[in-house]
N, C-alpha and C. Protein backbone atom coordinates (compact mmCIF):
# COMPACT_ATOMS: atom_id res chain seq x y z
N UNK A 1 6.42 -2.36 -15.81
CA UNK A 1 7.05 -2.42 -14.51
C UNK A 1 7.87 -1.14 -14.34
N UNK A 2 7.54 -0.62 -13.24
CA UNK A 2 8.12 1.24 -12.90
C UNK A 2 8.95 1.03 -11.52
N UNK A 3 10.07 2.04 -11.07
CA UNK A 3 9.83 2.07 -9.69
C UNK A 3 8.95 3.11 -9.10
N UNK A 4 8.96 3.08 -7.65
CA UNK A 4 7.75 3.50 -7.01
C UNK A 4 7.85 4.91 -6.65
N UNK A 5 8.17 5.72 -8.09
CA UNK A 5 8.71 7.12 -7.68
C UNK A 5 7.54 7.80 -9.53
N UNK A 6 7.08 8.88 -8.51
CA UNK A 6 6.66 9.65 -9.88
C UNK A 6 7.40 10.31 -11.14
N UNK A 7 7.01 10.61 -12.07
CA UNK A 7 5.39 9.95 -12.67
C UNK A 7 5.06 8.89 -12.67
N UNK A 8 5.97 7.90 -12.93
CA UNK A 8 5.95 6.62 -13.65
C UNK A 8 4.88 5.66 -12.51
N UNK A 9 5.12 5.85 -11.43
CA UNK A 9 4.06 4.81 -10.54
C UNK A 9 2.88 5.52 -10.56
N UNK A 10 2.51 6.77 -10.20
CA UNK A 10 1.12 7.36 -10.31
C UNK A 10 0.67 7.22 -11.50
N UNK A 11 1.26 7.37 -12.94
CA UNK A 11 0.75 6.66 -14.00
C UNK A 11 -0.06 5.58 -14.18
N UNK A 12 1.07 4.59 -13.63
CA UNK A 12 0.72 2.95 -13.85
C UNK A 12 -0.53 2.70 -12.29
N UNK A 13 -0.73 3.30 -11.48
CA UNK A 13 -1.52 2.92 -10.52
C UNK A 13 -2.84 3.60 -11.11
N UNK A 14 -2.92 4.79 -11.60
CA UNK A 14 -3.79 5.38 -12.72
C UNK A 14 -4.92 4.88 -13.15
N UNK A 15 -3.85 4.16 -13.74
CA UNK A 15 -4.14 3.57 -15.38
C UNK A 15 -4.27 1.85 -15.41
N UNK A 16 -4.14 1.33 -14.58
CA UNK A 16 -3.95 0.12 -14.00
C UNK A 16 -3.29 -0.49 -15.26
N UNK A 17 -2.10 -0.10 -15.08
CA UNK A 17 -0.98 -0.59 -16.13
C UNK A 17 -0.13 -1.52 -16.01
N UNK A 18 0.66 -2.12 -14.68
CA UNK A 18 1.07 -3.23 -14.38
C UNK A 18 1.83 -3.19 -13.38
N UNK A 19 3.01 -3.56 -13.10
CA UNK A 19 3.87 -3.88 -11.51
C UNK A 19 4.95 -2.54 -11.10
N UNK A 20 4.84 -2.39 -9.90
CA UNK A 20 5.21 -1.22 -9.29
C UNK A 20 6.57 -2.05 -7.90
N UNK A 21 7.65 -1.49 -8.50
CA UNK A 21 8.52 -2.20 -7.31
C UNK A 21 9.79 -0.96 -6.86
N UNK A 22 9.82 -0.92 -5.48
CA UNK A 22 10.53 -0.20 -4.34
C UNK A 22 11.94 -0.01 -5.45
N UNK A 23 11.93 1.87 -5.32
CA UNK A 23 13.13 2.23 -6.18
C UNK A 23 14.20 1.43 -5.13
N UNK A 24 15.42 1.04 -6.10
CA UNK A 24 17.06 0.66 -5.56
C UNK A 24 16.76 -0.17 -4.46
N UNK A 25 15.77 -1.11 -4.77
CA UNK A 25 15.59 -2.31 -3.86
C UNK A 25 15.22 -3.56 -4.84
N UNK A 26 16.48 -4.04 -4.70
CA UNK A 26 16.79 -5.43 -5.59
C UNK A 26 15.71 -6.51 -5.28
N UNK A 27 15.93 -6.79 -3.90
CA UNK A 27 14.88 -7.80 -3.82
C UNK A 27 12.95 -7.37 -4.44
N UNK A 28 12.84 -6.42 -3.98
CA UNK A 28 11.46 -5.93 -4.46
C UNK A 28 11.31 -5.77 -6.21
N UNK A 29 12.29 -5.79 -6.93
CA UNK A 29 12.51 -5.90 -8.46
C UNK A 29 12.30 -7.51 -8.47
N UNK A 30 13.10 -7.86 -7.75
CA UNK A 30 12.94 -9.45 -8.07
C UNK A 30 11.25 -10.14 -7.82
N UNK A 31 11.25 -9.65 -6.77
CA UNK A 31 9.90 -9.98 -6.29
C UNK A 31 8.57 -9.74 -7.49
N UNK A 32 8.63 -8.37 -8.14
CA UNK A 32 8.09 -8.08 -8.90
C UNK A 32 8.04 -8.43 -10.26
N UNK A 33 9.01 -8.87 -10.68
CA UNK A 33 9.56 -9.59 -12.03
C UNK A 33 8.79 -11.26 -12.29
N UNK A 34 9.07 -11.52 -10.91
CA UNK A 34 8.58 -13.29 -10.82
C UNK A 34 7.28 -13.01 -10.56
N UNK A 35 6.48 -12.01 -10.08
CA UNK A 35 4.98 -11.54 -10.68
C UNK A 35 4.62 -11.70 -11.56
N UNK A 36 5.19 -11.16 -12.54
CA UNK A 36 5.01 -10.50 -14.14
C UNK A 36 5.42 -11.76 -14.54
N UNK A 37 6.22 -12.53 -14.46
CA UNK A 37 6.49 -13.99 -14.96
C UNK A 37 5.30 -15.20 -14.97
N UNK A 38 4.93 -14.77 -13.66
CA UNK A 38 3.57 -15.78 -12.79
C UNK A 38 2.44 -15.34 -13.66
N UNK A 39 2.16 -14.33 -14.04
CA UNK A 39 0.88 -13.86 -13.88
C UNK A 39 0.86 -13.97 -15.51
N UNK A 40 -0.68 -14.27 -15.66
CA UNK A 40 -1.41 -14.14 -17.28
C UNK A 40 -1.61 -13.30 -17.75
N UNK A 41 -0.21 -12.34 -18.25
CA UNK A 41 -0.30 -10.96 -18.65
C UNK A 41 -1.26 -10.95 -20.13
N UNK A 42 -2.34 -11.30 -20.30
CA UNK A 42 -2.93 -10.68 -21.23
C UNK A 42 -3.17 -9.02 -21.40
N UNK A 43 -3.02 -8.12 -22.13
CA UNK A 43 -2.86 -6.84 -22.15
C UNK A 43 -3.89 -6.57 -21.92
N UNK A 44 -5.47 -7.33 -21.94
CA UNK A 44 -6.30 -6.44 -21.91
C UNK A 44 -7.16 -6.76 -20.40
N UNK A 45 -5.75 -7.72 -19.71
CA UNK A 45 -6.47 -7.27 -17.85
C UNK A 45 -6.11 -6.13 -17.47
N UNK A 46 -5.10 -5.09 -18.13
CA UNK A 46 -4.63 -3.84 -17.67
C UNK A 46 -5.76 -2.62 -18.31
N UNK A 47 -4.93 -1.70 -17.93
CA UNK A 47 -5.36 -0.51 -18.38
C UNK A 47 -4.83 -0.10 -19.80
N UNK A 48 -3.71 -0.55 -20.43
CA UNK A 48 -3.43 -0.22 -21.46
C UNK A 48 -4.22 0.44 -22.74
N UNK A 49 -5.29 -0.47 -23.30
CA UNK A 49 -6.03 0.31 -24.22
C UNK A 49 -6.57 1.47 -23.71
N UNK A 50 -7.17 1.70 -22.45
CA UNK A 50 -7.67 2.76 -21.93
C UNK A 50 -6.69 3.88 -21.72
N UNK A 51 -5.72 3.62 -21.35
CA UNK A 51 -4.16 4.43 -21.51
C UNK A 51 -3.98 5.29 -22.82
N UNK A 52 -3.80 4.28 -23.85
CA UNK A 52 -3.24 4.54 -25.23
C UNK A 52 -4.51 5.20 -26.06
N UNK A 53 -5.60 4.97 -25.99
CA UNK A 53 -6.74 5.85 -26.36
C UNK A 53 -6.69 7.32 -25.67
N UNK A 54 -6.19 7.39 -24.79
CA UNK A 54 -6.21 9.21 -24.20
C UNK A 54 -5.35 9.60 -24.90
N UNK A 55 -3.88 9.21 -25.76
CA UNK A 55 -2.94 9.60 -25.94
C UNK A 55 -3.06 9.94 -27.52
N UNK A 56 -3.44 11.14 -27.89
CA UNK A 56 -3.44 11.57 -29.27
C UNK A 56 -1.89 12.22 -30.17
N UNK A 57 -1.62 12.43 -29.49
CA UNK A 57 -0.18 13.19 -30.09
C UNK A 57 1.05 12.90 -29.07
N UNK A 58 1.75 13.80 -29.45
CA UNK A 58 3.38 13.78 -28.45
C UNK A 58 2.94 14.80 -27.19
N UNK A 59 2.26 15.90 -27.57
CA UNK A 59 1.80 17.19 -27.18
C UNK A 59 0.71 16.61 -25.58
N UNK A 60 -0.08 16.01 -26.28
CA UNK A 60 -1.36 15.18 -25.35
C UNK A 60 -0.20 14.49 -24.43
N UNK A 61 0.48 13.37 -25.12
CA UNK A 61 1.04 12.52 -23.93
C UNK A 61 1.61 13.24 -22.85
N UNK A 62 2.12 14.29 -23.36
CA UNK A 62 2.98 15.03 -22.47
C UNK A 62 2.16 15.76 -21.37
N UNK A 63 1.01 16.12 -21.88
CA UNK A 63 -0.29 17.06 -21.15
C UNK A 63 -0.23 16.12 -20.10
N UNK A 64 -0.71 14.51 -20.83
CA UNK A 64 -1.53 13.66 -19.18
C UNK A 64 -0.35 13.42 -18.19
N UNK A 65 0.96 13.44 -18.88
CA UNK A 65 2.10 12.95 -17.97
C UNK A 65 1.94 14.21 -16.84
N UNK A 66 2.17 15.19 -17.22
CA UNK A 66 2.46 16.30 -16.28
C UNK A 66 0.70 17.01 -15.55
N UNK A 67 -0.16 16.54 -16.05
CA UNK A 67 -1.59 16.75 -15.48
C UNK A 67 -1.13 15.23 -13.90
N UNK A 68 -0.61 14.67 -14.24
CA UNK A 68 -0.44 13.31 -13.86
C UNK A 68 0.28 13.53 -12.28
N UNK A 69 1.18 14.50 -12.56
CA UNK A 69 2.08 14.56 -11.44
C UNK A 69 1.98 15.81 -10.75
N UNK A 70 0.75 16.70 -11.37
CA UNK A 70 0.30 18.25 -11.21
C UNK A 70 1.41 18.72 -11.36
N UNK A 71 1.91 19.38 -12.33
CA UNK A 71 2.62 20.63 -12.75
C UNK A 71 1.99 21.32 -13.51
């Protein structure tokens, strides 16, 4: 769960990684939380393994983060 400000949401929308809620908006955290509560987070309805397989080093992570947000 990210707010809806880069990298961190273009990541997770990416990568289909999990819940995305409106920066410094309480209700939309809440909203999003009781998602993630509701829902049958098994890890492998996300993107995660597909995530964590691109990620070879500190060096790499850092590559896709900033390939991620074009810098």
């Amino acid at each position: 769960m990210v707010p809806d400000i880069p990298p961190f949401k273009d990541v997770v929308i990416e990568n289909d990684l999990g819940f995305i809620f409106k920066c410094e908006n309480i209700d939309s955290l809440e909203k999003e939380i009781r998602l993630f509560l509701e829902t049958n987070n098994d890890k492998k309805k996300y993107g995660y393994e597909k995530y964590l397989s691109k990620i070879e080093s500190w060096d790499n992570l850092a590559s896709i983060v900033l390939d991620d947000i074009n810098i």
